[in-house]
Protein backbone atom coordinates (compact mmCIF):
# COMPACT_ATOMS: atom_id res chain seq x y z
CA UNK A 1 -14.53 -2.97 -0.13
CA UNK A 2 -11.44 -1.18 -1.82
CA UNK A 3 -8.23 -3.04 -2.28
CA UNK A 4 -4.94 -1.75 -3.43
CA UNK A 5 -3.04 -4.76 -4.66
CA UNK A 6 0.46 -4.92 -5.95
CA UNK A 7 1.61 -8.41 -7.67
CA UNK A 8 4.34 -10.14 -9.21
CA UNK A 9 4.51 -10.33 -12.65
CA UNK A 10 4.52 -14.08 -11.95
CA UNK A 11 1.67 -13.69 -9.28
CA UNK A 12 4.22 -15.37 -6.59
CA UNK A 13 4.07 -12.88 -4.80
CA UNK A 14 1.41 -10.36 -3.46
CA UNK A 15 1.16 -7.23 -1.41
CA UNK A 16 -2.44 -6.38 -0.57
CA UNK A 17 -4.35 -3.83 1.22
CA UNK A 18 -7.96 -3.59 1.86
CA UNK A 19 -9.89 -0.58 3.42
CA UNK A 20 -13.10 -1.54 5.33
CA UNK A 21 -14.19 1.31 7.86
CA UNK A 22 -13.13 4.23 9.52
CA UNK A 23 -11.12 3.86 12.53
CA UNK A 24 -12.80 6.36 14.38
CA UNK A 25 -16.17 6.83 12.97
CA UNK A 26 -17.24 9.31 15.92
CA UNK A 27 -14.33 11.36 15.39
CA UNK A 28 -14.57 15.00 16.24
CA UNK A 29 -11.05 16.00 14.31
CA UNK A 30 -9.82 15.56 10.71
CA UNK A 31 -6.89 13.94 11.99
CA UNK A 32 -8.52 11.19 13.73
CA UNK A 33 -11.35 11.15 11.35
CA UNK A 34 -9.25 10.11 8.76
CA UNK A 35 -8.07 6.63 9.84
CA UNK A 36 -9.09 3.43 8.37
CA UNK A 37 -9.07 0.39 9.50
CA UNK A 38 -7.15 -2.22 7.11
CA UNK A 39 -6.79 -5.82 6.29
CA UNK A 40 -3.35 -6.27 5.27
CA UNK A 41 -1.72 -9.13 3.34
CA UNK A 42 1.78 -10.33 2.04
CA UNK A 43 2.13 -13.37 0.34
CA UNK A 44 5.94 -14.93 -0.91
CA UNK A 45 6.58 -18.47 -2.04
CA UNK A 46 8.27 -18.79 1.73
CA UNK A 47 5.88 -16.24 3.82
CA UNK A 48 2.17 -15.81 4.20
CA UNK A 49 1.37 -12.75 6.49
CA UNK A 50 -1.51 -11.36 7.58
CA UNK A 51 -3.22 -8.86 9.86
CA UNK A 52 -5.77 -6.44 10.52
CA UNK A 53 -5.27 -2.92 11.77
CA UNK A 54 -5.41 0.77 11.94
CA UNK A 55 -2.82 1.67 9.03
CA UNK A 56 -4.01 4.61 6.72
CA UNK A 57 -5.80 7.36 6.49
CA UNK A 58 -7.12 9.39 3.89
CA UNK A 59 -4.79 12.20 4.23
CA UNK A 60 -1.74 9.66 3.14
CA UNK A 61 -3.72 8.18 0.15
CA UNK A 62 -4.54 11.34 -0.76
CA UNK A 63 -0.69 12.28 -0.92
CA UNK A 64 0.35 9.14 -2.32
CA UNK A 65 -2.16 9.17 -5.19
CA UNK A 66 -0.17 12.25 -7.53
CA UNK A 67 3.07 10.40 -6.46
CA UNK A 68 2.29 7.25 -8.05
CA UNK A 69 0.73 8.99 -11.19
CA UNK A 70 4.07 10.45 -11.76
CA UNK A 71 5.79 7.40 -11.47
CA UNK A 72 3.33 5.60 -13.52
CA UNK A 73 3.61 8.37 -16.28
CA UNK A 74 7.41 8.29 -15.67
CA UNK A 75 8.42 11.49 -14.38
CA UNK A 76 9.50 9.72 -11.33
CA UNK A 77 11.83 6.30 -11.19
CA UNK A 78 11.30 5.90 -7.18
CA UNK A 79 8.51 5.71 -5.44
CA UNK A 80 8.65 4.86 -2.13
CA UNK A 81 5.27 3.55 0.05
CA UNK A 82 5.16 4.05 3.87
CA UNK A 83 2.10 4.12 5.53
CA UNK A 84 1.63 4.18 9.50
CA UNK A 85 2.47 1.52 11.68
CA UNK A 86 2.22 -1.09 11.73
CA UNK A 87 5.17 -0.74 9.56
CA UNK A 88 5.39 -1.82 6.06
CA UNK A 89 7.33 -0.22 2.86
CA UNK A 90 7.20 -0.89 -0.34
CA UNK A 91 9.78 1.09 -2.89
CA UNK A 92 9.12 0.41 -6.19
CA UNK A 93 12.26 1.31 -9.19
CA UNK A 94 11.26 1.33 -12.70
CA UNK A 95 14.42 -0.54 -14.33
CA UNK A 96 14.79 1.41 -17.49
CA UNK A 97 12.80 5.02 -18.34
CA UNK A 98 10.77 4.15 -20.91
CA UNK A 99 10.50 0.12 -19.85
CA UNK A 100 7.56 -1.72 -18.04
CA UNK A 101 10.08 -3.12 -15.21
CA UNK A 102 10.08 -2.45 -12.23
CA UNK A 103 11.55 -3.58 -8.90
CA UNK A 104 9.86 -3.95 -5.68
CA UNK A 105 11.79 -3.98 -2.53
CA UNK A 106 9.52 -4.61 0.44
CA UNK A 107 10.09 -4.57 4.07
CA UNK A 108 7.24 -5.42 7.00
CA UNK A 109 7.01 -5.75 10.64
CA UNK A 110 4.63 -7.07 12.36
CA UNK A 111 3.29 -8.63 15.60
CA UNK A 112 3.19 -12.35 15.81
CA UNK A 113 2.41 -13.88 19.50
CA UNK A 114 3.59 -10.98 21.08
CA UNK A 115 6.96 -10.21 19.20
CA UNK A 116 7.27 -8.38 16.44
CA UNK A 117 8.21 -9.79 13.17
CA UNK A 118 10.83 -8.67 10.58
CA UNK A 119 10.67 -9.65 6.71
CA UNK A 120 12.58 -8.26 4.04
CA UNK A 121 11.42 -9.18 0.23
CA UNK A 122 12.14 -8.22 -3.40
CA UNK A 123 9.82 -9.18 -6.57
CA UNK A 124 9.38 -8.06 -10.31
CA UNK A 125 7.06 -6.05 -11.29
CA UNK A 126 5.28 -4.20 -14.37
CA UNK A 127 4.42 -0.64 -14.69
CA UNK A 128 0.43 -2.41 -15.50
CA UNK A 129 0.59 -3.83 -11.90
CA UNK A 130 1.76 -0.77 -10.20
CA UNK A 131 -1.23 0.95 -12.23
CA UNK A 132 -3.81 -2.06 -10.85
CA UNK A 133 -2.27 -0.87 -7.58
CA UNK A 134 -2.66 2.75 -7.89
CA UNK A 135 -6.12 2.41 -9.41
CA UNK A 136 -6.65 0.48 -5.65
CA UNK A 137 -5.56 3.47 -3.59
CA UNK A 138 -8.13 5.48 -6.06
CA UNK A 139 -11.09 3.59 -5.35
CA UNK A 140 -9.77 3.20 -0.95
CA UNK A 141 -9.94 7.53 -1.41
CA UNK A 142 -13.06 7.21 -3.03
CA UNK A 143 -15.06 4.84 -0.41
CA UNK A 144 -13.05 6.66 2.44
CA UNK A 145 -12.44 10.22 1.66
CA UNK A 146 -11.42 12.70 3.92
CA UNK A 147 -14.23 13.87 5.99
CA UNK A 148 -14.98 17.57 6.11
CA UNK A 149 -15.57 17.90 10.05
């Protein structure tokens, strides 16, 4: 199964996302044939969050996969990650333009016994990681490409 997986350059810290089926494998539109369902993961030295749900699709990875080349290559210094609820976003700054810094400032809410949970976070990263991360959303659009209906 596909995982796009974004660490810490101290490996404290994780943000991880795993494609594993289509949502809606009977789907008779590209909209709704497009959803996956997800296994999604954050781990901080204070937090350890889990869950599993309907989150992307393969029209978004498809979109986000030029946007994080560019950033990788440089041409961009933002990049910001939003997929569908449940909510999570991840916007990644390289510190310097020709550097291998970069700054992740995350933010996720999820359910938890009914409620829904709110956690801001921030961790370093390198360019390489963002690249291990990118080359995760490559191999999610490869097992789960959009489906010609």
């Amino acid at each position: 199964m596909p995982i796009a997986k974004l660490t810490s350059r101290d490996e404290s810290c994780d943000v991880t996302i795993e494609s594993y089926a289509y949502a809606y494998p009977d789907a008779d539109n590209i909209h709704d044939a497009a959803w996956h369902r997800n296994w999604v993961g954050l781990h901080t030295p204070d937090h350890r969050i889990t869950f599993d749900d309907v989150m992307l699709d393969s029209l978004l990875v498809a979109h986000y996969i030029p946007v994080f080349e560019s950033f990788v290559a440089g041409d961009m210094q933002e990049v910001e990650f939003e997929p569908t609820e449940p909510y999570i976003r991840l916007t990644m700054t390289r510190r310097d333009t020709d550097g291998d810094e970069v700054t992740v400032k995350g933010y996720v809410e999820h359910p938890l016994e009914g409620e829904s949970e709110e956690l801001a976070f921030t961790f370093e990263t390198s360019v390489s990681n963002v690249t291990r991360f990118l080359e995760g959303l490559q191999a999610i659009a490869d097992a789960y490409p959009i489906r010609d209906l």
